[in-house]
C-alpha atoms as a PDB file:
ATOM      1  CA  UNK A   1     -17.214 -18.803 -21.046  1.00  0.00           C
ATOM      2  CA  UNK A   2     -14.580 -19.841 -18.614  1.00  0.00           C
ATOM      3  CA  UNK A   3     -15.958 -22.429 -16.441  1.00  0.00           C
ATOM      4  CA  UNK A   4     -14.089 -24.117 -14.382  1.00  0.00           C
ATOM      5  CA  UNK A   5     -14.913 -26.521 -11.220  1.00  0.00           C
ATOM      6  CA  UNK A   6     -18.157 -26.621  -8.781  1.00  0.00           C
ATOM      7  CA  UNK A   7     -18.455 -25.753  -5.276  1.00  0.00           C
ATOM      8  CA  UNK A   8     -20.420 -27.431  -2.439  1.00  0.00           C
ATOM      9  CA  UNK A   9     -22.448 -24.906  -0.113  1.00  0.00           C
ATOM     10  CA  UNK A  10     -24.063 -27.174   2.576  1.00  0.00           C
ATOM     11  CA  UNK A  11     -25.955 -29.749   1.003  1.00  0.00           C
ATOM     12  CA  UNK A  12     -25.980 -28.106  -2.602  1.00  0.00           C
ATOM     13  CA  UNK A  13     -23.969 -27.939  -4.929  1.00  0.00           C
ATOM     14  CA  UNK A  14     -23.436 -25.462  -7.768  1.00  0.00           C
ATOM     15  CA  UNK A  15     -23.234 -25.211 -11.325  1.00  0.00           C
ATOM     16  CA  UNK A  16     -20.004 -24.763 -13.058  1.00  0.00           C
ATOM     17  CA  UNK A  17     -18.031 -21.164 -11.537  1.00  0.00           C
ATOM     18  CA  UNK A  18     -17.900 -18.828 -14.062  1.00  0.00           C
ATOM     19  CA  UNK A  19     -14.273 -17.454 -14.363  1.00  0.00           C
ATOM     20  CA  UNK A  20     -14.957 -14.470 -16.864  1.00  0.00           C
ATOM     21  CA  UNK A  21     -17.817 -13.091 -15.149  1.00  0.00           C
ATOM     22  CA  UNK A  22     -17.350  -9.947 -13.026  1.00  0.00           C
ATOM     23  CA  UNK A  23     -19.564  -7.130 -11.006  1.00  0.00           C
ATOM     24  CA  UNK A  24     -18.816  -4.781 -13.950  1.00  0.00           C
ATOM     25  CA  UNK A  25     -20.130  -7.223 -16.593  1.00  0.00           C
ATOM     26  CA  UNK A  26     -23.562  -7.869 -14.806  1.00  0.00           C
ATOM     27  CA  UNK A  27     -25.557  -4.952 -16.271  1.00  0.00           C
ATOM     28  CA  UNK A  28     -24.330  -5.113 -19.629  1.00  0.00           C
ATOM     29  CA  UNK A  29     -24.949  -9.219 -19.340  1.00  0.00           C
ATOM     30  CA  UNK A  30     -28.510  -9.431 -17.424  1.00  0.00           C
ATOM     31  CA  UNK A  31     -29.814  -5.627 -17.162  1.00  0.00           C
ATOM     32  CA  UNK A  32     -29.995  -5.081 -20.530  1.00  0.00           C
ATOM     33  CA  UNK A  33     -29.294  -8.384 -21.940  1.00  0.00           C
ATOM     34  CA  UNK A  34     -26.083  -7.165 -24.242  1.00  0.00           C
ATOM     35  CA  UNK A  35     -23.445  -8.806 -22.992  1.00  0.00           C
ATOM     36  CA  UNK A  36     -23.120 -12.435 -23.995  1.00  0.00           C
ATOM     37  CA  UNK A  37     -24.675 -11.967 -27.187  1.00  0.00           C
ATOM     38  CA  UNK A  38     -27.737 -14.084 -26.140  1.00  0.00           C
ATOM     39  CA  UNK A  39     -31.057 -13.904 -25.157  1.00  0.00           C
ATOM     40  CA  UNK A  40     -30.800 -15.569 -21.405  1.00  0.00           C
ATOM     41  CA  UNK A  41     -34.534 -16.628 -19.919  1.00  0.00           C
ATOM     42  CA  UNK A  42     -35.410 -15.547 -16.015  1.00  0.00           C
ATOM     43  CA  UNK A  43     -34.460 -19.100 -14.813  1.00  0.00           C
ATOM     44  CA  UNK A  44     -30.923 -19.363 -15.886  1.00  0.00           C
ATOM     45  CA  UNK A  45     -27.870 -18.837 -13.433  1.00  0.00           C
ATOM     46  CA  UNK A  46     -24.439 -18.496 -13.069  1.00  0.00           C
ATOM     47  CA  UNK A  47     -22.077 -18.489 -10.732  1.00  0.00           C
ATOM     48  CA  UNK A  48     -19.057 -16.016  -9.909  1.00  0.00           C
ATOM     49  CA  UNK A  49     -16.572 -14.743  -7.272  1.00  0.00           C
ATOM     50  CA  UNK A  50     -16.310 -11.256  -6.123  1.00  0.00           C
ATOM     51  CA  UNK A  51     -14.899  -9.177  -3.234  1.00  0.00           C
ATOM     52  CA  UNK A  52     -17.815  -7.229  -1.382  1.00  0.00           C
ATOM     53  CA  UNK A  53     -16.479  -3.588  -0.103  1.00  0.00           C
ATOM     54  CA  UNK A  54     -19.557  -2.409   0.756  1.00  0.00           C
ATOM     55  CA  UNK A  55     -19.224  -3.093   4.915  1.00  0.00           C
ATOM     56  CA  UNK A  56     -16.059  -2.161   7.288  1.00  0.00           C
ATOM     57  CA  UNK A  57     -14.053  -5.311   6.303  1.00  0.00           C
ATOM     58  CA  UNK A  58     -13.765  -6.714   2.537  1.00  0.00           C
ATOM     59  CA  UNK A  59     -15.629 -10.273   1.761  1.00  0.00           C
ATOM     60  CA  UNK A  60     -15.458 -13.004  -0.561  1.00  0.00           C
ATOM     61  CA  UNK A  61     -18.170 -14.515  -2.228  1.00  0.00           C
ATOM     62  CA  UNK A  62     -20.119 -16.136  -4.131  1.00  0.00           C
ATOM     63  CA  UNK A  63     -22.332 -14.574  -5.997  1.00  0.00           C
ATOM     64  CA  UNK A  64     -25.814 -16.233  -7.986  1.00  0.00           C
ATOM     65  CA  UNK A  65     -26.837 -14.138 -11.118  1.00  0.00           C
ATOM     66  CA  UNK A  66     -29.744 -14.206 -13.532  1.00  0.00           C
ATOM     67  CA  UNK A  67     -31.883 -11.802 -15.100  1.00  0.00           C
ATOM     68  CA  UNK A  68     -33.008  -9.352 -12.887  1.00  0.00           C
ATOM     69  CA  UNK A  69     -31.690 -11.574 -10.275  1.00  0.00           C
ATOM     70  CA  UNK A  70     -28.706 -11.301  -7.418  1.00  0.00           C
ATOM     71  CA  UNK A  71     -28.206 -13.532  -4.345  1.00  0.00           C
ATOM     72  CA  UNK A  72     -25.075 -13.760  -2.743  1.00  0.00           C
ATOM     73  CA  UNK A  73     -25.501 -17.401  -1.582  1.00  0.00           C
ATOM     74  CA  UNK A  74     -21.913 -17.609   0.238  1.00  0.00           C
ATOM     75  CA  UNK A  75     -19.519 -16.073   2.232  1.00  0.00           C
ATOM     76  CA  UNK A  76     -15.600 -17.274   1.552  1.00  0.00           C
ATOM     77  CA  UNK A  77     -13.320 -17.185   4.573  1.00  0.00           C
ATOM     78  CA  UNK A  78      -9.884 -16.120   2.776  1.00  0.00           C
ATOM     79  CA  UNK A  79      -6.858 -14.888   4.041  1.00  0.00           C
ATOM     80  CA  UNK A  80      -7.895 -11.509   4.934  1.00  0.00           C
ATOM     81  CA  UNK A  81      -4.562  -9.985   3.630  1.00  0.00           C
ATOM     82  CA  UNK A  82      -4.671 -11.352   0.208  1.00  0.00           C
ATOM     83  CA  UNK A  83      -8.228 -10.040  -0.392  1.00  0.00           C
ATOM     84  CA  UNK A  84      -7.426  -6.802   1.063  1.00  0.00           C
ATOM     85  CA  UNK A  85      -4.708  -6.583  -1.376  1.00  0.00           C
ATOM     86  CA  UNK A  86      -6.901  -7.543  -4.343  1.00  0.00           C
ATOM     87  CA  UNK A  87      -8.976  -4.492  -3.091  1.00  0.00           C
ATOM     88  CA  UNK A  88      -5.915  -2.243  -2.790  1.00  0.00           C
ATOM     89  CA  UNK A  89      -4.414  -2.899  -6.296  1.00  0.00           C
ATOM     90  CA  UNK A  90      -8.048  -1.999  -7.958  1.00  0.00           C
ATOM     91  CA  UNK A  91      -7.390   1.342  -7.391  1.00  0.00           C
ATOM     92  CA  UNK A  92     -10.118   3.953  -5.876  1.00  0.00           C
ATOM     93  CA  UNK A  93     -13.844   4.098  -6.435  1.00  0.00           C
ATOM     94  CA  UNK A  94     -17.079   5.816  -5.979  1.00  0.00           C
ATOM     95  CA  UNK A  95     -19.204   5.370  -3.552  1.00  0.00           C
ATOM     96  CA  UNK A  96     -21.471   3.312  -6.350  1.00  0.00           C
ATOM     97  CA  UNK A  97     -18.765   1.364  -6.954  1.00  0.00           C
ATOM     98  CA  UNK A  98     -18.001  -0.924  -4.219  1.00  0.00           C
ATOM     99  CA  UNK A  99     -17.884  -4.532  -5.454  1.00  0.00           C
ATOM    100  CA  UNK A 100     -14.584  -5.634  -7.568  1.00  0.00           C
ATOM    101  CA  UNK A 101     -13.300  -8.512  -9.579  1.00  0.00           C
ATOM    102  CA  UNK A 102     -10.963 -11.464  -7.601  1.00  0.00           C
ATOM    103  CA  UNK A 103      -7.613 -11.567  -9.086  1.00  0.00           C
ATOM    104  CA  UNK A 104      -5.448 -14.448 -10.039  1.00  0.00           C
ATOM    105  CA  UNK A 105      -3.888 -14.376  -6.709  1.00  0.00           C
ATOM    106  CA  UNK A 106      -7.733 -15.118  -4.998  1.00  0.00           C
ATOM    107  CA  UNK A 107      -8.477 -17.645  -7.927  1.00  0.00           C
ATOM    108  CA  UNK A 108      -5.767 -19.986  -7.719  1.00  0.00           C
ATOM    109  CA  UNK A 109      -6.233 -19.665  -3.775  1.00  0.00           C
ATOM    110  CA  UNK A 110      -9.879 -20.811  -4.496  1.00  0.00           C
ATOM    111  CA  UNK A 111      -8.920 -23.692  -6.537  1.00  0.00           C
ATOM    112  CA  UNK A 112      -5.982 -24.467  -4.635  1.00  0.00           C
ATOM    113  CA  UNK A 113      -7.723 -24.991  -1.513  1.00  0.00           C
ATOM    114  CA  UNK A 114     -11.649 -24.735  -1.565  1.00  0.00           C
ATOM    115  CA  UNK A 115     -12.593 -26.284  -5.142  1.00  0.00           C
ATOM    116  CA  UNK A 116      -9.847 -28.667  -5.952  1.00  0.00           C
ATOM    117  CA  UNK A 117      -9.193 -29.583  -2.312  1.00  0.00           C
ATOM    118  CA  UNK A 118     -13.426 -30.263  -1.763  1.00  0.00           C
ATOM    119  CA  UNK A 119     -13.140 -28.432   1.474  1.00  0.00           C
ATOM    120  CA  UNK A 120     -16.017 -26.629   2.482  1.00  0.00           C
ATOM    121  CA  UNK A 121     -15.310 -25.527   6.044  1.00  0.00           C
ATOM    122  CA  UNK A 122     -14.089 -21.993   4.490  1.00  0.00           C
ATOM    123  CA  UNK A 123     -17.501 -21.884   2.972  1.00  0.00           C
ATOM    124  CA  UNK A 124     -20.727 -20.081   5.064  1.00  0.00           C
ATOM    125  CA  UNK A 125     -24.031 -20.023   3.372  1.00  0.00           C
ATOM    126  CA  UNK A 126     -25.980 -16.954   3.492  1.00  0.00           C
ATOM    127  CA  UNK A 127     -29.251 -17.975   4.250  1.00  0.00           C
ATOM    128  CA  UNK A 128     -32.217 -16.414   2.355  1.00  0.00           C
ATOM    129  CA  UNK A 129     -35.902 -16.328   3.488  1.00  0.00           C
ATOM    130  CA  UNK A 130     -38.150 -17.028   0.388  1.00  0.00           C
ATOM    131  CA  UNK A 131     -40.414 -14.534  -0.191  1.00  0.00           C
ATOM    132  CA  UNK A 132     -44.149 -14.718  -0.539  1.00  0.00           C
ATOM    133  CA  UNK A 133     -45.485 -12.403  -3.537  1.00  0.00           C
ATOM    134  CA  UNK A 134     -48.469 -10.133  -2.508  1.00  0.00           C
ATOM    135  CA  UNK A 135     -51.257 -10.936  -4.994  1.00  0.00           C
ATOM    136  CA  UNK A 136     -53.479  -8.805  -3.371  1.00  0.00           C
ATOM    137  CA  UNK A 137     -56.680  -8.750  -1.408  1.00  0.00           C
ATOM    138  CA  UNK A 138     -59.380 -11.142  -2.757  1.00  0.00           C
ATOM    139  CA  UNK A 139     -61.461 -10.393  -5.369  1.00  0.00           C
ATOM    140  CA  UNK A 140     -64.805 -10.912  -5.924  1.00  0.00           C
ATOM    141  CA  UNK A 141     -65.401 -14.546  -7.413  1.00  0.00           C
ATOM    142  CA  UNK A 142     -66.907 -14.776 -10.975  1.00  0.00           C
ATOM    143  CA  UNK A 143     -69.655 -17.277 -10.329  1.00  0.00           C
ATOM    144  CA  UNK A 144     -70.882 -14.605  -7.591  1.00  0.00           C
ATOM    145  CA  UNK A 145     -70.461 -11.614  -9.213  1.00  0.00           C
ATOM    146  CA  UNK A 146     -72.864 -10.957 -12.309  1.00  0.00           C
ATOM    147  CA  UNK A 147     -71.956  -7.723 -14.376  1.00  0.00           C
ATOM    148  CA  UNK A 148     -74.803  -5.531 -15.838  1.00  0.00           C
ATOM    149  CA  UNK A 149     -72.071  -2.872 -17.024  1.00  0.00           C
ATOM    150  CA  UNK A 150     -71.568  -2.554 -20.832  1.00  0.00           C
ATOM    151  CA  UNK A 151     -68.549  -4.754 -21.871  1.00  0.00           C
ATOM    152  CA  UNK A 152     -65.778  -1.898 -23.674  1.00  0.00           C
ATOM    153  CA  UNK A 153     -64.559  -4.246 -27.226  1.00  0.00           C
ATOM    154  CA  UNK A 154     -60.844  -3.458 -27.839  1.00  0.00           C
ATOM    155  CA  UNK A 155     -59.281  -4.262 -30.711  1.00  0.00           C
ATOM    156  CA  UNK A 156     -57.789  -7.565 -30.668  1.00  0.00           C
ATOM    157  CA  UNK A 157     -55.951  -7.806 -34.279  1.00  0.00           C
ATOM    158  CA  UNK A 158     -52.459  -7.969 -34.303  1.00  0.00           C
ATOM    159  CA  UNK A 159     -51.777  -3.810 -35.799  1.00  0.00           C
ATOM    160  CA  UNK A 160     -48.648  -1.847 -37.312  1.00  0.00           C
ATOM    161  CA  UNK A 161     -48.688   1.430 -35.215  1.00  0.00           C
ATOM    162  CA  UNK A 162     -46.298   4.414 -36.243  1.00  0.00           C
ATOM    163  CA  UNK A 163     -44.321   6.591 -33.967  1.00  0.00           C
ATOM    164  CA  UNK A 164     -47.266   9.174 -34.469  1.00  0.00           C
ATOM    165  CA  UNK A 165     -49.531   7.160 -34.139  1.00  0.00           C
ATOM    166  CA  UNK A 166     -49.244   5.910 -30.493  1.00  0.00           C
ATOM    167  CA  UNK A 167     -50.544   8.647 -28.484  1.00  0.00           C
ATOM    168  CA  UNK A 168     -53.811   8.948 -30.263  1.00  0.00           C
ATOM    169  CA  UNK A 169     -54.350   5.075 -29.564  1.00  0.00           C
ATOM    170  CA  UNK A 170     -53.561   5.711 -25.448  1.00  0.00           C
ATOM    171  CA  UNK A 171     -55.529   8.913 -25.445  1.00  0.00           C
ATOM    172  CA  UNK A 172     -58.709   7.071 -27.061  1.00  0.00           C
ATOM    173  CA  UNK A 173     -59.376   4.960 -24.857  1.00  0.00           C
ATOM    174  CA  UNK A 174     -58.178   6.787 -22.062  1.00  0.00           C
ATOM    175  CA  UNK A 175     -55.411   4.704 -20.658  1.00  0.00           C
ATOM    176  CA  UNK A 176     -52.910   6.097 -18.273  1.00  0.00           C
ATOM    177  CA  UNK A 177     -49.298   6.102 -20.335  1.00  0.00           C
ATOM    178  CA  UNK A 178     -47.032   8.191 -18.210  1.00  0.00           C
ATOM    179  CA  UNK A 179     -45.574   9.882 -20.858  1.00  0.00           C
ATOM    180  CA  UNK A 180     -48.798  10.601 -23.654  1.00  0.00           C
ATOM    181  CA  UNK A 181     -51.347  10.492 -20.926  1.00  0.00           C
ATOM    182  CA  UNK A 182     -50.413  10.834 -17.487  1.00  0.00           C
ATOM    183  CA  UNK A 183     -54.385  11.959 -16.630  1.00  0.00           C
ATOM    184  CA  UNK A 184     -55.904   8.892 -17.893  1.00  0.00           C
ATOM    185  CA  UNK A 185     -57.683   6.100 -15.928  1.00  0.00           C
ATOM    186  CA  UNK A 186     -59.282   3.007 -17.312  1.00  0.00           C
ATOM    187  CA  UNK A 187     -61.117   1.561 -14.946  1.00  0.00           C
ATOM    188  CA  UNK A 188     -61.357  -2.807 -14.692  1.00  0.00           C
ATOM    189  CA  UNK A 189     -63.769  -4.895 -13.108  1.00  0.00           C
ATOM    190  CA  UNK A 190     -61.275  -7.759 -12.151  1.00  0.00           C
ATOM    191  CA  UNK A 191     -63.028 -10.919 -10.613  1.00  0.00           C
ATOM    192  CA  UNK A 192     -61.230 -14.296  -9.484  1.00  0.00           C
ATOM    193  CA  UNK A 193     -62.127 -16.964 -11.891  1.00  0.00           C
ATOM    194  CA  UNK A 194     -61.176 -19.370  -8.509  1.00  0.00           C
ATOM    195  CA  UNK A 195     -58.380 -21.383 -10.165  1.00  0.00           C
ATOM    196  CA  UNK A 196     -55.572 -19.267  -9.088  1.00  0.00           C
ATOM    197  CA  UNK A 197     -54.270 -18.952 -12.551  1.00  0.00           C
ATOM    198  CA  UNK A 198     -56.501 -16.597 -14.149  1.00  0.00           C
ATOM    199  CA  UNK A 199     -58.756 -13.355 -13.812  1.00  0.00           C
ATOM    200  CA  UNK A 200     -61.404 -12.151 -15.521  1.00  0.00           C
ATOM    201  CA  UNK A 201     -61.837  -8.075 -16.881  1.00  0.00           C
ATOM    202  CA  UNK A 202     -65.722  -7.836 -16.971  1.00  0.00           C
ATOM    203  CA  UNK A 203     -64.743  -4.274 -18.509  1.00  0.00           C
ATOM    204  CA  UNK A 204     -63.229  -5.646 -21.672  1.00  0.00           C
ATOM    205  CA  UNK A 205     -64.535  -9.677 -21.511  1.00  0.00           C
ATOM    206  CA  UNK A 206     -61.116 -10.253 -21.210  1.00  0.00           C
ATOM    207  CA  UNK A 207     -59.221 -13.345 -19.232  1.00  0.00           C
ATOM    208  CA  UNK A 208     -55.645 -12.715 -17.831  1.00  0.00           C
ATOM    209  CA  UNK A 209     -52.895 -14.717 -16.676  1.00  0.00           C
ATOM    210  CA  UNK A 210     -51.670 -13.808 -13.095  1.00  0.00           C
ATOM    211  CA  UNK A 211     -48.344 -14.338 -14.247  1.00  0.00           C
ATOM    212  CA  UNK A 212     -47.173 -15.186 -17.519  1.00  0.00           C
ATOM    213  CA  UNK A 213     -44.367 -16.421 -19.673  1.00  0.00           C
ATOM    214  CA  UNK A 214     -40.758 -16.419 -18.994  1.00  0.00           C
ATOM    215  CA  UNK A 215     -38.342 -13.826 -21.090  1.00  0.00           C
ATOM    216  CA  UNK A 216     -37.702 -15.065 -24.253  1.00  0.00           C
ATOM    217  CA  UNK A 217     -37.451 -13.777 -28.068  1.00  0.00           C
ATOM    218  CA  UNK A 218     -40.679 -12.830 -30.196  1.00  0.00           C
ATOM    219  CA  UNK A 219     -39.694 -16.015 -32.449  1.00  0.00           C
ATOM    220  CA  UNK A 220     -39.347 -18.240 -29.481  1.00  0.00           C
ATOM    221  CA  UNK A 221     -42.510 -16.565 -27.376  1.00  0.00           C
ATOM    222  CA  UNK A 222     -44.659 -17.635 -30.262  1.00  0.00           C
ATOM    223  CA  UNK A 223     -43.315 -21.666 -29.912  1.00  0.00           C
ATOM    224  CA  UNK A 224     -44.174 -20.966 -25.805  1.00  0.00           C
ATOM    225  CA  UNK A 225     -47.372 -19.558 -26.641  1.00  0.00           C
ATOM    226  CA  UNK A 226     -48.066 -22.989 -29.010  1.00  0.00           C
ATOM    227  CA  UNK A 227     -46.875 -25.546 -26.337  1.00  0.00           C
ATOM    228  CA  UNK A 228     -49.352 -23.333 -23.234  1.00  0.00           C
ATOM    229  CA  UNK A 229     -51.973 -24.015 -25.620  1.00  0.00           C
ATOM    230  CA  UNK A 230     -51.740 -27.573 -26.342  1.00  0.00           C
ATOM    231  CA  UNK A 231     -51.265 -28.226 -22.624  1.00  0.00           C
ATOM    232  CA  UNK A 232     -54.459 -26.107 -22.356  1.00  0.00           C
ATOM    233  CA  UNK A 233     -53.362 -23.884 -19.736  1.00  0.00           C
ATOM    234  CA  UNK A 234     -55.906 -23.014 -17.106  1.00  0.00           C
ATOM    235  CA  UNK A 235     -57.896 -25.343 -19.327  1.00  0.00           C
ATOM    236  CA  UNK A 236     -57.841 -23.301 -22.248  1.00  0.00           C
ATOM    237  CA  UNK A 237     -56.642 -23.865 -26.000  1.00  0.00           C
ATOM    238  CA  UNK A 238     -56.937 -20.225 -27.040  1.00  0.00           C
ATOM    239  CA  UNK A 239     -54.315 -18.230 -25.580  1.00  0.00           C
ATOM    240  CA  UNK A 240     -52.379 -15.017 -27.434  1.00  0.00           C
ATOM    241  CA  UNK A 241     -50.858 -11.692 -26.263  1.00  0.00           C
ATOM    242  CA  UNK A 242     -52.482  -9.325 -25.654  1.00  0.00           C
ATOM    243  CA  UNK A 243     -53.097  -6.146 -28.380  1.00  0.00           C
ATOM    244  CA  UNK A 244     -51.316  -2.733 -27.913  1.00  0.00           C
ATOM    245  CA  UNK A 245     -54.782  -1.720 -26.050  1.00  0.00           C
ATOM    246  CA  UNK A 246     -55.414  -4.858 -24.457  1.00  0.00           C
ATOM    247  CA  UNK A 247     -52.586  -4.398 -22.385  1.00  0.00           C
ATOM    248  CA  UNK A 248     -52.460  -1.103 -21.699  1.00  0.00           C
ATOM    249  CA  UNK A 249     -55.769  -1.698 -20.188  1.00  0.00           C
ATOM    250  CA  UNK A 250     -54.408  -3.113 -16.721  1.00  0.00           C
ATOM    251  CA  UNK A 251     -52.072  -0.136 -17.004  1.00  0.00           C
ATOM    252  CA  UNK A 252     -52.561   1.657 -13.366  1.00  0.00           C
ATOM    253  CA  UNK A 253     -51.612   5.472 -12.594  1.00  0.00           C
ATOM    254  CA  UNK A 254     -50.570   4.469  -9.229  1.00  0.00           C
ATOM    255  CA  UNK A 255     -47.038   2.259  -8.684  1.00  0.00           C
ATOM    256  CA  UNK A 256     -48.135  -0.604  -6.378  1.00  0.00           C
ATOM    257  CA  UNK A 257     -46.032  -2.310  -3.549  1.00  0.00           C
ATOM    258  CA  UNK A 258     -44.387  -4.884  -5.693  1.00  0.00           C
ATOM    259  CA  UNK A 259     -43.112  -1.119  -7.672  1.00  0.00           C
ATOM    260  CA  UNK A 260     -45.644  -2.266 -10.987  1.00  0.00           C
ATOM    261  CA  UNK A 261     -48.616  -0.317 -12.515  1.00  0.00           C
ATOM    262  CA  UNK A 262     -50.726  -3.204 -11.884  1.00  0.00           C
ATOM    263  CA  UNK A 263     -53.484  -4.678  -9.705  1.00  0.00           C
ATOM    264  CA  UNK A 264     -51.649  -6.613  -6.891  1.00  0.00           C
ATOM    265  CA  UNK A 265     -53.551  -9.719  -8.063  1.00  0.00           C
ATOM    266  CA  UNK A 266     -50.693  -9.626 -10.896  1.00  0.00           C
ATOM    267  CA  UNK A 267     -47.591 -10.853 -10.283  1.00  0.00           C
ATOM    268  CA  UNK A 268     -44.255  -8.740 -10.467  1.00  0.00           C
ATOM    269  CA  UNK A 269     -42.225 -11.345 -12.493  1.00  0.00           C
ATOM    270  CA  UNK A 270     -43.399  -9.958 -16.046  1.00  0.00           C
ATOM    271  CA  UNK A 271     -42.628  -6.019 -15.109  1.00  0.00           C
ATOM    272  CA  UNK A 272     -42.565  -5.634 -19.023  1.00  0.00           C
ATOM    273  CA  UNK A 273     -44.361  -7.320 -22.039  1.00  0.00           C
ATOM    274  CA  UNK A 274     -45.196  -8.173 -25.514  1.00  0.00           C
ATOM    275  CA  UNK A 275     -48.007  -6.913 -27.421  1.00  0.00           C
ATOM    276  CA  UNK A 276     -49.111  -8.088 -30.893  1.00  0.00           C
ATOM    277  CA  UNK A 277     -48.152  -5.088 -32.485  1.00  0.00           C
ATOM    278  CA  UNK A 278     -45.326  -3.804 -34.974  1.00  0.00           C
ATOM    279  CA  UNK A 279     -43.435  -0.838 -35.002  1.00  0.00           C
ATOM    280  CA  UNK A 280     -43.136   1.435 -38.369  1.00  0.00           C
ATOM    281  CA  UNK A 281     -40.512   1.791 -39.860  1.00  0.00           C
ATOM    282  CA  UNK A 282     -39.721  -1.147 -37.613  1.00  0.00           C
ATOM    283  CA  UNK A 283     -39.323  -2.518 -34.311  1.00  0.00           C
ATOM    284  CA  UNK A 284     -41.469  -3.992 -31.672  1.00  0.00           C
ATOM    285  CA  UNK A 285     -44.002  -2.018 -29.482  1.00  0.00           C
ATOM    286  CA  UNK A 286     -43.935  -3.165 -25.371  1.00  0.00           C
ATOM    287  CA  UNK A 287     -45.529  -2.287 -22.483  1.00  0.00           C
ATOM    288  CA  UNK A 288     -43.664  -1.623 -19.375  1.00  0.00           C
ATOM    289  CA  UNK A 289     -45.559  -2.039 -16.271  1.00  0.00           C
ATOM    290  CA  UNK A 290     -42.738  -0.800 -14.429  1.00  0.00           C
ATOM    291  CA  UNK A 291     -42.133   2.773 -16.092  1.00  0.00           C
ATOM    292  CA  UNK A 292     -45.903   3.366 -16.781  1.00  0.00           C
ATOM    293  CA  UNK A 293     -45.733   3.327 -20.514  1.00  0.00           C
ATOM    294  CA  UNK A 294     -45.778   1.785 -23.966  1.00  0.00           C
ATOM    295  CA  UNK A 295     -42.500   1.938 -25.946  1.00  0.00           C
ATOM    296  CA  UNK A 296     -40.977   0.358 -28.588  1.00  0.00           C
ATOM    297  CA  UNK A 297     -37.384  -1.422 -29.023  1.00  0.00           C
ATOM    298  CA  UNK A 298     -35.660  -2.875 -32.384  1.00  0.00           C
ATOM    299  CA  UNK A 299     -35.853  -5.826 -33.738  1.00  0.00           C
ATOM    300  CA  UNK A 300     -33.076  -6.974 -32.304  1.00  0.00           C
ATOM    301  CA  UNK A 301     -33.994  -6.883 -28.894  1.00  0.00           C
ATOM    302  CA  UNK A 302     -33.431 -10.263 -27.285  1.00  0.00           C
ATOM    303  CA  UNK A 303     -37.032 -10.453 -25.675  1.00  0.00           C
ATOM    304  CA  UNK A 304     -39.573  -9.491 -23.554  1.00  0.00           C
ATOM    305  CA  UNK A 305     -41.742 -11.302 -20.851  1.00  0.00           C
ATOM    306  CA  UNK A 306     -45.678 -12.186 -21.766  1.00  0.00           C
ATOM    307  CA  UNK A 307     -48.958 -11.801 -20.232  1.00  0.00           C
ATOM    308  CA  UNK A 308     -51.304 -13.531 -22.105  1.00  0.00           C
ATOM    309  CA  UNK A 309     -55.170 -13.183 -22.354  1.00  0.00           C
ATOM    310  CA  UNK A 310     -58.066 -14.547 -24.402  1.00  0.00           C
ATOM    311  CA  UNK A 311     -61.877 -14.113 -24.422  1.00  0.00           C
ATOM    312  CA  UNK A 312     -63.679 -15.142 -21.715  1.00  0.00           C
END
């Protein structure tokens, strides 16, 4: 990578500027994780300059970037004629297509006089309200809610399921997929287990994270899974993911507000998952709360997110 100096926005200060990194890059680098060669995790950032087009006038700025994440944190008062310029020589576009690399001409002006020369003055944050997630309305509380119902026992081995396989597992249980089973409902008795952490399924017996693990590879989300369990998350020792059914069980037909197929008590920030099942001939089987569906990927994916669950 070609990192180069950092830059001071108000109090703050950056990590290193990315030189290499441009607006074209970004899906092939954090979308679909292809770029770099690397599996990045949902915390890591860089840092790169870029000429927004999108409003009357061309802007530069500075731009934060992880995996599914984009914040433009800064604003760069430059000479408007050089960066209309830099827009000019780039040719046309489409209306998609409205953010563009600097040019050498911009990045020697930004070492030259905002990095090199530690003046900030040419610098205007962009302030950002943090957002709240929606977890939902309450739910009932364990303690005060007794179930009566008869508890459904999903498998909860780790299985091999074939591409022909699949549908017939979905359909069995009746789990909305929305590509084998776009009918199906499986209905969950979710209750608040009161630490914030958790829920319980009285459906399945099963206890949920609210959130989960960061994006990582199956070989490393194993070594996570380890370390959560001899920390005793939640005050528990016996964590795994979930089975291919196990996790299709929270599957909802209906997209919430947060844009998953989840209960709202879930959060947003694992929109696709691990299960503990193999692919044949080979790959890994998923479940993507966002699409509605189970799927599979090769091998050489460079990860997945993780909900994990346990008896309760």
């Amino acid at each position: 990578m070609g990192m180069f100096q950092k830059l001071k926005i108000g109090g703050d200060v950056t990590p290193a500027i990315d030189w290499e990194m441009t607006p074209d890059m970004t899906f092939g680098t954090f979308e679909s994780w292809g770029g770099r060669e690397r599996v990045r995790n949902n915390s890591e950032r860089i840092y790169y300059f870029f000429i927004d087009n999108w409003g009357k006038e061309p802007k530069l700025c500075l731009m934060e970037r992880g995996v599914k994440h984009a914040r433009i944190l800064a604003e760069i008062k430059a000479p408007e004629k050089m960066v209309k310029a830099c827009v000019k020589n780039q040719g046309s576009s489409s209306l998609f297509e409205k953010s563009y690399a600097i040019d050498n001409t911009i990045k020697k002006w930004l070492i030259g006089n905002i990095l090199e020369a530690e003046d900030s003055s040419a610098v205007v944050p962009l302030l950002v309200e943090k957002q709240v997630e929606d977890m939902g309305s309450p739910l009932h509380v364990l303690a005060e809610s007794p179930f009566r119902g008869e508890v459904i026992e999903l498998p909860a081995e780790h299985a091999v399921i074939n591409d022909d396989q699949i549908a017939d597992v979905i359909r069995k249980w009746n789990f909305f997929d929305s590509e084998y089973n776009p009918e199906g409902r499986f209905a969950n008795i979710l209750v608040d287990t009161g630490d914030g952490l958790t829920v319980v399924d009285q459906k399945t017996g099963l206890m949920w994270q609210r959130a989960g693990l960061d994006i990582t590879s199956v070989r490393s989300m194993q070594r996570n899974i380890e370390k959560l369990n001899k920390e005793g998350f939640a005050a528990h020792h016996d964590w795994r993911m979930p089975t291919m059914e196990e996790a299709m069980s929270l599957m909802e037909p209906e997209v919430n507000s947060k844009g998953t197929h989840l209960q709202l008590c879930f959060s947003k920030e694992q929109p696709f998952i691990f299960v503990a099942a193999q692919r044949k001939p080979g790959g890994y089987w998923f479940v993507d709360y966002k699409q509605g569906r189970a799927f599979w990927s090769s091998g050489t994916i460079p990860g997945a997110f993780a909900r994990l669950c346990r008896k309760a």
